[in-house]
N, C-alpha and C. Protein backbone atom coordinates (compact mmCIF):
# COMPACT_ATOMS: atom_id res chain seq x y z
N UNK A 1 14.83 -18.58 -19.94
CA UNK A 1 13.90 -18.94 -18.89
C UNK A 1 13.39 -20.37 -19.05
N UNK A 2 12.96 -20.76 -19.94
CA UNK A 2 12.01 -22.14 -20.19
C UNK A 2 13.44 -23.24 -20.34
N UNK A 3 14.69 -23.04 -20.47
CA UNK A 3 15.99 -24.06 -19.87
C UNK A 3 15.48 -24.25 -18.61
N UNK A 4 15.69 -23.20 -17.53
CA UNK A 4 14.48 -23.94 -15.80
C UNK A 4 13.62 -25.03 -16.45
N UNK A 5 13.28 -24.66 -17.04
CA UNK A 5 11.74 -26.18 -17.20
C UNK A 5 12.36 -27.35 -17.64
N UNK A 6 13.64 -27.30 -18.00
CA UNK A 6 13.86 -28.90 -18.83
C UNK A 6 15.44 -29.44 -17.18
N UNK A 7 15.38 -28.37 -16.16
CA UNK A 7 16.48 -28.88 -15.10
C UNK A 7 16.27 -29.65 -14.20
N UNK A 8 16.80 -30.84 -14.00
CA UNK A 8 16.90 -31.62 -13.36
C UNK A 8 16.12 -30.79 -11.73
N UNK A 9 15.60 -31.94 -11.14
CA UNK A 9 15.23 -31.29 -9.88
C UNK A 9 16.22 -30.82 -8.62
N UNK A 10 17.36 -32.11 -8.54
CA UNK A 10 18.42 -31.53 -8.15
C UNK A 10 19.30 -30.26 -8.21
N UNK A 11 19.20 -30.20 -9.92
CA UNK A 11 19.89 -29.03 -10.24
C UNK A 11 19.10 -27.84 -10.26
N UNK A 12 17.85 -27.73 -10.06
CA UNK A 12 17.07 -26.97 -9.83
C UNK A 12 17.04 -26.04 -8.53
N UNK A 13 17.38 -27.04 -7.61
CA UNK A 13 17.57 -27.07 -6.01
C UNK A 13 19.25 -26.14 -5.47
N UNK A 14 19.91 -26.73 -6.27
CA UNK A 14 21.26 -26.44 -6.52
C UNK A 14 21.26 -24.62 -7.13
N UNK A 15 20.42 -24.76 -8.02
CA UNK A 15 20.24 -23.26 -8.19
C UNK A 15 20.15 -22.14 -7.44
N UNK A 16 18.83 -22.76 -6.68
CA UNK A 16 18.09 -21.85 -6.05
C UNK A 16 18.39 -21.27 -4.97
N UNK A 17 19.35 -22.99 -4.35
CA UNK A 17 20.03 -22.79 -2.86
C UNK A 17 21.08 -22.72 -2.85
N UNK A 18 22.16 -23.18 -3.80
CA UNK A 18 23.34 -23.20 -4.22
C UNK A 18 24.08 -21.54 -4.43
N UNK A 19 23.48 -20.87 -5.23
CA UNK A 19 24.31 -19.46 -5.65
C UNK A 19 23.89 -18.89 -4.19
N UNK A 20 22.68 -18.59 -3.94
CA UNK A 20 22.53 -17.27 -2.55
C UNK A 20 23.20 -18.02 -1.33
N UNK A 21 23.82 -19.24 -1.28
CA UNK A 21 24.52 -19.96 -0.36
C UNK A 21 25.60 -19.01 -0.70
N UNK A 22 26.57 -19.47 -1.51
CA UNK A 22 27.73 -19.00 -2.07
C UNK A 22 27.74 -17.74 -2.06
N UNK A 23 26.83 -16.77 -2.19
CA UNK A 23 26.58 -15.63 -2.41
C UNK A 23 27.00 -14.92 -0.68
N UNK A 24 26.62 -15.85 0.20
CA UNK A 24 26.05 -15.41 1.67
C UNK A 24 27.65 -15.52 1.98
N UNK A 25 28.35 -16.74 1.63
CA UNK A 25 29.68 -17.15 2.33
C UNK A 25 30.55 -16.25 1.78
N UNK A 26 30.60 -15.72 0.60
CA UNK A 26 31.62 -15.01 0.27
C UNK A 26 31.34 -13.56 0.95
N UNK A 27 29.81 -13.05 0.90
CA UNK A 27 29.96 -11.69 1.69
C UNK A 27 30.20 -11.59 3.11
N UNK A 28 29.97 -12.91 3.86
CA UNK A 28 30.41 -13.32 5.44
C UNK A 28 32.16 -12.98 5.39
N UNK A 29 32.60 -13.81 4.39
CA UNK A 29 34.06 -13.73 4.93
C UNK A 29 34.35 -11.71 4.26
N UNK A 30 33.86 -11.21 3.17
CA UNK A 30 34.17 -10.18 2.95
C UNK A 30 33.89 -9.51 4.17
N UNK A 31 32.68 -9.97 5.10
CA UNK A 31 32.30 -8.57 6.42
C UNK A 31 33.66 -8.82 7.44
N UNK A 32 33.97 -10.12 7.78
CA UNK A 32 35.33 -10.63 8.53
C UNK A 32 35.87 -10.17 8.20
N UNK A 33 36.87 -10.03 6.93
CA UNK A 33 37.81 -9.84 6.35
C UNK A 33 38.46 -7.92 6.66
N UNK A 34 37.00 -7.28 6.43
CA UNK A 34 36.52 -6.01 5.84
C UNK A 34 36.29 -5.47 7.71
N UNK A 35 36.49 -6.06 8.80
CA UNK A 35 36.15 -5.30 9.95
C UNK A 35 34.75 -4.70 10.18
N UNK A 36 33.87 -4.67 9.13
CA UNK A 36 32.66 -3.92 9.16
C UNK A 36 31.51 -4.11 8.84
N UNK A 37 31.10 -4.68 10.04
CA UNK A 37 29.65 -4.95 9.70
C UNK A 37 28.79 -4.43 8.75
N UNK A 38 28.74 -3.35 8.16
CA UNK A 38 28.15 -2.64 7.53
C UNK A 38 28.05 -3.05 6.39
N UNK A 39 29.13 -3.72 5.71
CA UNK A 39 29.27 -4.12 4.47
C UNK A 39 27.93 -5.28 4.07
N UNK A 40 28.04 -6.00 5.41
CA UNK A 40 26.53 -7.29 5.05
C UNK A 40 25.30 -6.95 4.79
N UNK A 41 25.06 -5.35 5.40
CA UNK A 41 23.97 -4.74 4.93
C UNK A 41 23.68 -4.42 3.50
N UNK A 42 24.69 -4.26 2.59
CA UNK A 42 24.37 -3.88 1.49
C UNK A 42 24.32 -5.19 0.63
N UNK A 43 24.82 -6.15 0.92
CA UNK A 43 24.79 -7.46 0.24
C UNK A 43 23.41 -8.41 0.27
N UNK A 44 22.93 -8.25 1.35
CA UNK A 44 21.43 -8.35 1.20
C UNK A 44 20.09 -8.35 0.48
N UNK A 45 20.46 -7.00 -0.16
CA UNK A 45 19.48 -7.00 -1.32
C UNK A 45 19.49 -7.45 -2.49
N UNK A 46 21.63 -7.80 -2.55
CA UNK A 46 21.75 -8.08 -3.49
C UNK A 46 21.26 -9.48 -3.85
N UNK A 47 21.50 -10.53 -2.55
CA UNK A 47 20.95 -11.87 -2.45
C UNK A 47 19.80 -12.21 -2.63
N UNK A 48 19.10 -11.24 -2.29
CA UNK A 48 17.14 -11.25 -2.38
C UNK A 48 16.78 -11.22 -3.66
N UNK A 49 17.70 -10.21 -4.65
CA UNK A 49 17.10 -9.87 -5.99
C UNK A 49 17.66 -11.14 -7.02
N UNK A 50 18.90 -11.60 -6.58
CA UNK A 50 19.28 -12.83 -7.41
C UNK A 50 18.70 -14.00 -6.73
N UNK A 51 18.02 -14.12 -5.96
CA UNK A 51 16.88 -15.62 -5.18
C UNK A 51 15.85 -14.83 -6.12
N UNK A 52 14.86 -14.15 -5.59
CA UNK A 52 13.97 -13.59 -6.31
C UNK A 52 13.51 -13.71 -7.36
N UNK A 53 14.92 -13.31 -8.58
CA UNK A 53 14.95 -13.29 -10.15
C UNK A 53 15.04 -14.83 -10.67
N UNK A 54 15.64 -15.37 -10.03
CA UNK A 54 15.43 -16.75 -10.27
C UNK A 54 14.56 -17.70 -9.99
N UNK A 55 13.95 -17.73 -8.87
CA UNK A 55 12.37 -17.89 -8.61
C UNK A 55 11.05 -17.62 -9.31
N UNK A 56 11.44 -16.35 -9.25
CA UNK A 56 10.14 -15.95 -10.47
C UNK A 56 10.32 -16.03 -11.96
N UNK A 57 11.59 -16.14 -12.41
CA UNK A 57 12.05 -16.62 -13.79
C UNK A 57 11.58 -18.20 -14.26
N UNK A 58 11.98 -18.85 -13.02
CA UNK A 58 10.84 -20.12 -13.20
C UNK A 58 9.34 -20.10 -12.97
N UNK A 59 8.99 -19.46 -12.07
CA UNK A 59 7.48 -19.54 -11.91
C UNK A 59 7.16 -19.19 -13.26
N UNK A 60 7.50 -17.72 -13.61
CA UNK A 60 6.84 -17.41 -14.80
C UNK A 60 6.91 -18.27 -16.35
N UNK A 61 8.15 -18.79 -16.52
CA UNK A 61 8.33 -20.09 -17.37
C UNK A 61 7.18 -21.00 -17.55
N UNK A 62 7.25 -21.36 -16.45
CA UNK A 62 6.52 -22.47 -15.96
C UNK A 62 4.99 -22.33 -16.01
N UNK A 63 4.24 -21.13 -16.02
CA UNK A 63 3.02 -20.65 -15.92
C UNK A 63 3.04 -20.33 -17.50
N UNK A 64 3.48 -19.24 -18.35
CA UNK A 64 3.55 -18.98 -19.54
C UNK A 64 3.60 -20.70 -20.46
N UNK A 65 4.57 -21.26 -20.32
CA UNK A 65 4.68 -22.80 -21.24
C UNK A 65 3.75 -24.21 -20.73
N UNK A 66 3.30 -23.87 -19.36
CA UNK A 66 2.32 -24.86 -19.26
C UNK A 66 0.46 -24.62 -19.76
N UNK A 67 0.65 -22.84 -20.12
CA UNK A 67 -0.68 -22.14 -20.75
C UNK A 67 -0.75 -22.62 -22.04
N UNK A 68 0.32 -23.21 -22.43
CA UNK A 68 0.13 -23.41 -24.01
C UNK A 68 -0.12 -24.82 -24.00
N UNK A 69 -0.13 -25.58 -23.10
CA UNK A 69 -0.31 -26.76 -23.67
C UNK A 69 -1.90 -27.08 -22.63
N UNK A 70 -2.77 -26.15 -22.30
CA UNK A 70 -3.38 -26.21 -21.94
C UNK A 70 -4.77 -27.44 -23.01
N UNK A 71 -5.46 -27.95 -22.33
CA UNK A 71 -6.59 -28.71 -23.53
C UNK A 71 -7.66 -27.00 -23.53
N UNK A 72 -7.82 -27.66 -25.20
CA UNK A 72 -8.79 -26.28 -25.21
C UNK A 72 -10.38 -25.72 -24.40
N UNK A 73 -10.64 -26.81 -23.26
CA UNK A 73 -12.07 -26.48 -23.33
C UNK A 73 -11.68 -25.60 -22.05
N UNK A 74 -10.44 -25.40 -21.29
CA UNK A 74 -10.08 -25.08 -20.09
C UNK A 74 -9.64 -23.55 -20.27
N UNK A 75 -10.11 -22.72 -20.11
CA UNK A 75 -10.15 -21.03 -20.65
C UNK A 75 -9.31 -20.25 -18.76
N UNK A 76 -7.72 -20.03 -18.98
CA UNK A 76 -7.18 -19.46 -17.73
C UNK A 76 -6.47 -18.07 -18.67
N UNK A 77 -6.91 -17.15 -17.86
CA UNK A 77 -6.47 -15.69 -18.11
C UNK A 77 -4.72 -15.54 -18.17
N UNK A 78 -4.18 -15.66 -19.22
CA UNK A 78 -2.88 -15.74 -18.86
C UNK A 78 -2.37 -13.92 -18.90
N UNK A 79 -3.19 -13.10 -19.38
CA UNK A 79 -2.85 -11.71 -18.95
C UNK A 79 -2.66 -11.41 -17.58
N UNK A 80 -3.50 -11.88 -16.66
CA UNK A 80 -3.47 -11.76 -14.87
C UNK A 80 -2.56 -12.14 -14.50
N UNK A 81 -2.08 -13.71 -14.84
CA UNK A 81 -1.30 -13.85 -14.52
C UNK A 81 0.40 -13.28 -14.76
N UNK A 82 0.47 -12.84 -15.54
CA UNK A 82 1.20 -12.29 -16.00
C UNK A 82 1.50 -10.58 -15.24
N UNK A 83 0.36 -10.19 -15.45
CA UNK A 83 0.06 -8.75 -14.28
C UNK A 83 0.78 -8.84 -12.86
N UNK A 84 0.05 -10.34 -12.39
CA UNK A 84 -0.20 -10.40 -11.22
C UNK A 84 1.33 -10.97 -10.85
N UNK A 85 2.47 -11.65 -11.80
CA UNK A 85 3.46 -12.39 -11.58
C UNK A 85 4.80 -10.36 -11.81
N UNK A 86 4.17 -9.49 -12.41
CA UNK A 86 4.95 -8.18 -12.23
C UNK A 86 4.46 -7.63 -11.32
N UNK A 87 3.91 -7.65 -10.41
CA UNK A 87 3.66 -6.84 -9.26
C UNK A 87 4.87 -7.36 -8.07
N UNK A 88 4.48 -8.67 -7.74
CA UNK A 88 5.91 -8.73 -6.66
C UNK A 88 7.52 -8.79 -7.26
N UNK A 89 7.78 -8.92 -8.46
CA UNK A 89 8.69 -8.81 -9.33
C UNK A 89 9.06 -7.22 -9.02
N UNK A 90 8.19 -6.04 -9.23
CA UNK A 90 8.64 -4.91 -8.80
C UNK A 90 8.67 -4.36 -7.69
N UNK A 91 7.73 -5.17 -6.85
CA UNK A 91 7.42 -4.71 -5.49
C UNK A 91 9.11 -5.57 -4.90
N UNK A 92 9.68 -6.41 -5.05
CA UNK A 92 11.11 -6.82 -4.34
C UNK A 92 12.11 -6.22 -4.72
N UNK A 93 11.85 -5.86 -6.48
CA UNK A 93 13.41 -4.80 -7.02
C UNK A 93 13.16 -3.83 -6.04
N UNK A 94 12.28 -3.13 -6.15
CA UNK A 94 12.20 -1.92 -5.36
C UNK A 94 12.48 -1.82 -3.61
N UNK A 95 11.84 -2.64 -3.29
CA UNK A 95 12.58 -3.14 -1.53
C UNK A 95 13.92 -3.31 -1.61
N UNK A 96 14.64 -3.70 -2.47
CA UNK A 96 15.86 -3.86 -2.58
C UNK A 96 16.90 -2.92 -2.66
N UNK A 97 16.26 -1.79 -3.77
CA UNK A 97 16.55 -0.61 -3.67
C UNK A 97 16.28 0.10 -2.73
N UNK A 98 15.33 0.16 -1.65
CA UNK A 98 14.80 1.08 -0.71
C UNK A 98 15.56 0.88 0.31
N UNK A 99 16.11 -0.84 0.25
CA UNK A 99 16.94 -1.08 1.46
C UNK A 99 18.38 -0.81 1.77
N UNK A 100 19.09 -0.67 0.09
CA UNK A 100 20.19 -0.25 -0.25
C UNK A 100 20.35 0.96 0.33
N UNK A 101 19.79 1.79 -0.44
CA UNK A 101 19.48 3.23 -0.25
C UNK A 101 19.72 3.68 1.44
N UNK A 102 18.49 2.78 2.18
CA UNK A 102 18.20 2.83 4.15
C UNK A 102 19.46 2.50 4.28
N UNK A 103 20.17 1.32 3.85
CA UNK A 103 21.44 1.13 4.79
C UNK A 103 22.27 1.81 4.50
N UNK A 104 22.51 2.18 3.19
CA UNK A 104 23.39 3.62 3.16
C UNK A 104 23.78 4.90 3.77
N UNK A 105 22.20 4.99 4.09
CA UNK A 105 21.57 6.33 5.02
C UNK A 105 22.28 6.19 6.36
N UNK A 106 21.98 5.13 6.53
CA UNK A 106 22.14 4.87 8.09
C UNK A 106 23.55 4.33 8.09
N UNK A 107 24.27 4.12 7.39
CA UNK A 107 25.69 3.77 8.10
C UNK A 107 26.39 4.97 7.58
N UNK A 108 25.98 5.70 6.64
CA UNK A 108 27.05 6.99 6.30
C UNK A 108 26.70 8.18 7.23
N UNK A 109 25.59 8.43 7.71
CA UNK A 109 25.01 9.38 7.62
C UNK A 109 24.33 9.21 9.64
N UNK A 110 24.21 8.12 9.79
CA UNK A 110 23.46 7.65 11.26
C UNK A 110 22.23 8.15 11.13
N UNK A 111 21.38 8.37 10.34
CA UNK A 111 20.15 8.76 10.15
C UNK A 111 19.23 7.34 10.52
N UNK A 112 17.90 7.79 11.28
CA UNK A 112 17.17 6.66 11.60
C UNK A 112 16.17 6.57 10.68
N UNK A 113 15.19 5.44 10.74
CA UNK A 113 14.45 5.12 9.66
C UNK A 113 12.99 5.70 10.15
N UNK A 114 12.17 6.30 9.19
CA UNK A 114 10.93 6.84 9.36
C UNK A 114 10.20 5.74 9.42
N UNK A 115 8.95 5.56 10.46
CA UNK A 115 8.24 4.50 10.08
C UNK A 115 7.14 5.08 9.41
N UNK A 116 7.04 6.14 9.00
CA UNK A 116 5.34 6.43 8.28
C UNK A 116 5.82 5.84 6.89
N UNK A 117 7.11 4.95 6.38
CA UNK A 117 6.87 4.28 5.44
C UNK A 117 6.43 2.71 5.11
N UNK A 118 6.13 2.46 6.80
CA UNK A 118 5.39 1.31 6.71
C UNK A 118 4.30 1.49 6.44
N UNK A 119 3.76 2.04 6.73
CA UNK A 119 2.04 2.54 5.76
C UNK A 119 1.57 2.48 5.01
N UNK A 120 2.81 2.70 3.58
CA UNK A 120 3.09 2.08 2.18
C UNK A 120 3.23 0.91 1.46
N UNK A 121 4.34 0.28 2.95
CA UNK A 121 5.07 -0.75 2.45
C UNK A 121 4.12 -1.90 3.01
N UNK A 122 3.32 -1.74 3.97
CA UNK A 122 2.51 -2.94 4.58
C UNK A 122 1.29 -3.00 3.49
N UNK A 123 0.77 -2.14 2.71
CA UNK A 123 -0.51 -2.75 2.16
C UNK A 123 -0.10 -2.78 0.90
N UNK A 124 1.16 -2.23 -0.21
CA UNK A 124 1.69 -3.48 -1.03
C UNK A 124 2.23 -4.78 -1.04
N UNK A 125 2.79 -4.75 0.31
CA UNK A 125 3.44 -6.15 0.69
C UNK A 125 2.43 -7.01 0.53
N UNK A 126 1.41 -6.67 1.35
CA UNK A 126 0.03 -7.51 1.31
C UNK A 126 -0.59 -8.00 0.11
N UNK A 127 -0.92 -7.41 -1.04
CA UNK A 127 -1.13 -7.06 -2.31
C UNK A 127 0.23 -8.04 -2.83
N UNK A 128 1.56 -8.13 -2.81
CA UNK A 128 2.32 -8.56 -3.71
C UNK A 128 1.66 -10.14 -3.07
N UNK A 129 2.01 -10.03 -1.88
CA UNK A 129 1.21 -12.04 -1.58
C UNK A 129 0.30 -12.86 -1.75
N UNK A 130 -0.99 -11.55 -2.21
CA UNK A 130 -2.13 -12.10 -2.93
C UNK A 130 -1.54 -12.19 -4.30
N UNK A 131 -0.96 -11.16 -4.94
CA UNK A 131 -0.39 -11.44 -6.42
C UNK A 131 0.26 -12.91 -6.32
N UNK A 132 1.46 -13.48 -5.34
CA UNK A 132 1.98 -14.62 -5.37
C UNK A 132 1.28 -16.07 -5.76
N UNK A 133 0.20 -16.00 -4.12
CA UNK A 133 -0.74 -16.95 -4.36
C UNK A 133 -1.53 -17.28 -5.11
N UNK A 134 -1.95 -16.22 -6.47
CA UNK A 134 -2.90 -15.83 -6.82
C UNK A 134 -1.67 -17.23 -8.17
N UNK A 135 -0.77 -16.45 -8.66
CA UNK A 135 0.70 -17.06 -9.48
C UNK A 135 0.66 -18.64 -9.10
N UNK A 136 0.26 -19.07 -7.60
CA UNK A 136 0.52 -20.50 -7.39
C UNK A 136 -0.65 -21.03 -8.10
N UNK A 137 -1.58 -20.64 -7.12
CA UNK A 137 -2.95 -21.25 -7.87
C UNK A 137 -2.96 -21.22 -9.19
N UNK A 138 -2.42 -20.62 -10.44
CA UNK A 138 -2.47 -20.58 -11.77
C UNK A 138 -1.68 -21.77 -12.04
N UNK A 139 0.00 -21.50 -11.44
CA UNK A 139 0.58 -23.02 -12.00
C UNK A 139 0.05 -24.34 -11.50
N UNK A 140 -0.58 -24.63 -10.19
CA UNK A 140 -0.40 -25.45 -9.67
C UNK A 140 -1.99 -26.16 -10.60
N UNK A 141 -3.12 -25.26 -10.73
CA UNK A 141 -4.24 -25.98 -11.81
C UNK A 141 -3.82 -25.97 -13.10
N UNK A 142 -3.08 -24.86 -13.93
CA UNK A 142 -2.31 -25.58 -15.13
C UNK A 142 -1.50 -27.08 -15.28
N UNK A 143 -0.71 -27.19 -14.07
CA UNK A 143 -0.03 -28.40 -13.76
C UNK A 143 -0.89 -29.35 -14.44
N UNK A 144 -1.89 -29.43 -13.06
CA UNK A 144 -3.10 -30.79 -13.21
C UNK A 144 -3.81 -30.68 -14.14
N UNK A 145 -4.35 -29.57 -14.93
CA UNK A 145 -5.36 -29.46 -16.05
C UNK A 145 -4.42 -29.94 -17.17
N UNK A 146 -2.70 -29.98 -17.25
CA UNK A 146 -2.13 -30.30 -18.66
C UNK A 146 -1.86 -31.89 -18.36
N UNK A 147 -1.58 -32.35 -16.84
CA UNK A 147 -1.45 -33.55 -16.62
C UNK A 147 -2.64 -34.76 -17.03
N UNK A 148 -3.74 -34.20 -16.37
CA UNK A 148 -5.41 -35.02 -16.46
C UNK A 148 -5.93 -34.21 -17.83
N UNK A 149 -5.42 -33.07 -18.60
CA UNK A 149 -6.26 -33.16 -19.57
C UNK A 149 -7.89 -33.00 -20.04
N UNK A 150 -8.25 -32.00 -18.58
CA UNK A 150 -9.61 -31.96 -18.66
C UNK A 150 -9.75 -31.03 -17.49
N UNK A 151 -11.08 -29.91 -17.34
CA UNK A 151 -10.68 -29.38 -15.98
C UNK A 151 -10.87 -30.15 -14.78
N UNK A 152 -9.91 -28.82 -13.80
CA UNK A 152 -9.66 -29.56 -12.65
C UNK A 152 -10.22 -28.54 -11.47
N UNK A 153 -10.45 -28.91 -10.19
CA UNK A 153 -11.07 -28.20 -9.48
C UNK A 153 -9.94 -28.13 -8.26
N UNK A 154 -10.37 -26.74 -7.02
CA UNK A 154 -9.12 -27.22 -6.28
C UNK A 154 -8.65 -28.42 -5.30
N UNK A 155 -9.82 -28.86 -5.08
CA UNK A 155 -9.44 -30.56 -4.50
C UNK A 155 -8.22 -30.90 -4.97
N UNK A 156 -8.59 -31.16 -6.70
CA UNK A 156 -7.81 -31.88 -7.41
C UNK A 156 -6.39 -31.38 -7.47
N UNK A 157 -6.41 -30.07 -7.27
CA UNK A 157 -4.82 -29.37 -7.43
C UNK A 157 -4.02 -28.87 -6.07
N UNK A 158 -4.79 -28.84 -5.26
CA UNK A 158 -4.60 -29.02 -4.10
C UNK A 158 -3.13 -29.26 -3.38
N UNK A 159 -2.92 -30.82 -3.56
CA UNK A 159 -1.24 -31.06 -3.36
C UNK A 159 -0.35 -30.28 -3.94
N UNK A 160 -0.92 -30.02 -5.45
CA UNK A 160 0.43 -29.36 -6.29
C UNK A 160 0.57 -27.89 -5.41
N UNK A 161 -0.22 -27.26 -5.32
CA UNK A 161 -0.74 -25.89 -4.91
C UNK A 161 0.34 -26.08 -3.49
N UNK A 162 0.27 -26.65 -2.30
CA UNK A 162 1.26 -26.70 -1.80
C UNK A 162 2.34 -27.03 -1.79
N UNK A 163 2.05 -27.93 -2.78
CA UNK A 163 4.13 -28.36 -3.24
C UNK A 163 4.78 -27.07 -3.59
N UNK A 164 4.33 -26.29 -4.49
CA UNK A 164 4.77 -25.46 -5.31
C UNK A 164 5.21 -24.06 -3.83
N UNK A 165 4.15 -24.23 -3.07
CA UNK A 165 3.99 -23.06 -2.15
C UNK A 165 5.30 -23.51 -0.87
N UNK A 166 5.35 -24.58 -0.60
CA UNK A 166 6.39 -25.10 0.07
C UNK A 166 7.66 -25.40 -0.85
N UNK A 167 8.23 -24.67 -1.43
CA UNK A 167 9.06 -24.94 -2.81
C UNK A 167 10.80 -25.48 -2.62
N UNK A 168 10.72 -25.64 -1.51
CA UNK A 168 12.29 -26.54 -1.51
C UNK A 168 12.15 -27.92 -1.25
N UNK A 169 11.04 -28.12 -0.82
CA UNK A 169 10.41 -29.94 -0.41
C UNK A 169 9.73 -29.89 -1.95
N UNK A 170 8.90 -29.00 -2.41
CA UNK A 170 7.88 -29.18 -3.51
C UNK A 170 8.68 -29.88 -4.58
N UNK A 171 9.92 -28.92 -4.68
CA UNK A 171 10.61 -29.13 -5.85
C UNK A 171 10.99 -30.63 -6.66
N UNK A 172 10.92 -31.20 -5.26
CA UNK A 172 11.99 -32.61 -5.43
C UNK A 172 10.69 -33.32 -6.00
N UNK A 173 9.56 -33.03 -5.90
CA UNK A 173 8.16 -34.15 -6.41
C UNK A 173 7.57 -33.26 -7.73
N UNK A 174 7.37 -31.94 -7.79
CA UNK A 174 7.14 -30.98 -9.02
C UNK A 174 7.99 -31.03 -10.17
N UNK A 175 9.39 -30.94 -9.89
CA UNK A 175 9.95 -30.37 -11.21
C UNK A 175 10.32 -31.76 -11.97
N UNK A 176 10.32 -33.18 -11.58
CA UNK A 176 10.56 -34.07 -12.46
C UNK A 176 8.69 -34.29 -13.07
N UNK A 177 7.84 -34.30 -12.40
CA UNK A 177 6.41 -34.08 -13.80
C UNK A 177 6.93 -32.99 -14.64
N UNK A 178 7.22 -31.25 -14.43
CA UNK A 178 7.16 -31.17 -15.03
C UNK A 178 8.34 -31.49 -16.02
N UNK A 179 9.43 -31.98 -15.83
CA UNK A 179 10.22 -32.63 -16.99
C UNK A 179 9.58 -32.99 -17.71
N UNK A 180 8.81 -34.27 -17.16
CA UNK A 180 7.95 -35.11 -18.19
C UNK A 180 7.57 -34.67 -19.14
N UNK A 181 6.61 -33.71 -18.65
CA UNK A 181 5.56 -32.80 -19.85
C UNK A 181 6.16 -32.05 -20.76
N UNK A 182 7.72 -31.48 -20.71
CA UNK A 182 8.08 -30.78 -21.35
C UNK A 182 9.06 -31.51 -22.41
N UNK A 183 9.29 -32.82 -21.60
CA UNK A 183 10.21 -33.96 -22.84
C UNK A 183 9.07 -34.97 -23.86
N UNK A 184 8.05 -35.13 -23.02
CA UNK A 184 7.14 -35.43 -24.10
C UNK A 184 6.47 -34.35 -25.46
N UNK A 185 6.59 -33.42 -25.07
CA UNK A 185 6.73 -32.56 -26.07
C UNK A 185 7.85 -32.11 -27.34
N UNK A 186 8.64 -33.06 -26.52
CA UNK A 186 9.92 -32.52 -27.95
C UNK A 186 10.16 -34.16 -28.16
């Protein structure tokens, strides 16, 4: 995980957008190839959970190794975050699975989908996005509190907080600081 922290921003980008690209084109020509639509349904989740796992493999990197180089007078709960960074981590495996499962249902079987499981799925969903934001706001004031070295308030973290939240523009201005911080360390 903490290799993400020392990758180029390009190659960072290349990661993120690069494999579920590749990922998308090869199951496109497999649905062509294959006559059956059906097949793109199951490839889906698979794309979500490898974007996903790699996303949050850096966030969490990135939140865990920028806690340590925190200055000491600056006190951030890295248990929450940590809590709060496994909640949408299980809340997407599991959509993934639920969706596998639904499209299975429904192309073997023509069975339709119940909605009394949106009921469920709408007020964890909700819950995993406060967990998210909750994950930005941690890296994005670790950022500035390891950069300035003193606390920081959200004014001050502010930009990062959306760089990070807008994360394919963010990337290209975020991940070379954090290079910095992590090559000045070795």
């Amino acid at each position: 995980m903490n290799r993400l922290l020392h990758l180029k921003h390009w190659q960072l980008f290349l990661l993120f957008f690069g494999i579920p690209i590749i990922l998308q084109l090869i199951f496109m020509v497999r649905i062509v190839t294959s006559h059956n639509p059906g097949v793109g349904f199951f490839m889906f989740p698979l794309i979500m959970v490898v974007y996903m796992g790699l996303f949050f493999g850096w966030f969490y990197a990135l939140g865990t190794n920028l806690h340590k180089k925190l200055p000491p007078t600056i006190h951030m709960n890295l248990k929450i975050f940590k809590l709060f960074m496994l909640v949408p981590v299980l809340y997407i495996f599991t959509l993934a699975v639920f969706m596998f499962s639904l499209f299975s249902r429904l192309i073997a079987h023509h069975s339709s989908f119940n909605p009394g499981w949106m009921g469920l799925i709408v007020p964890i969903h909700l819950f995993s996005m406060f967990c998210i934001f909750y994950c930005l706001y941690f890296n994005a004031k670790s950022l500035k509190a390891v950069e300035w070295q003193r606390p920081v308030t959200f004014s001050d973290f502010a930009g990062e907080f959306f760089l990070i939240w807008f994360f394919p523009v963010g990337i290209w201005i975020i991940q070379p600081r954090i290079n910095k911080l992590f090559e000045e360390a070795e």
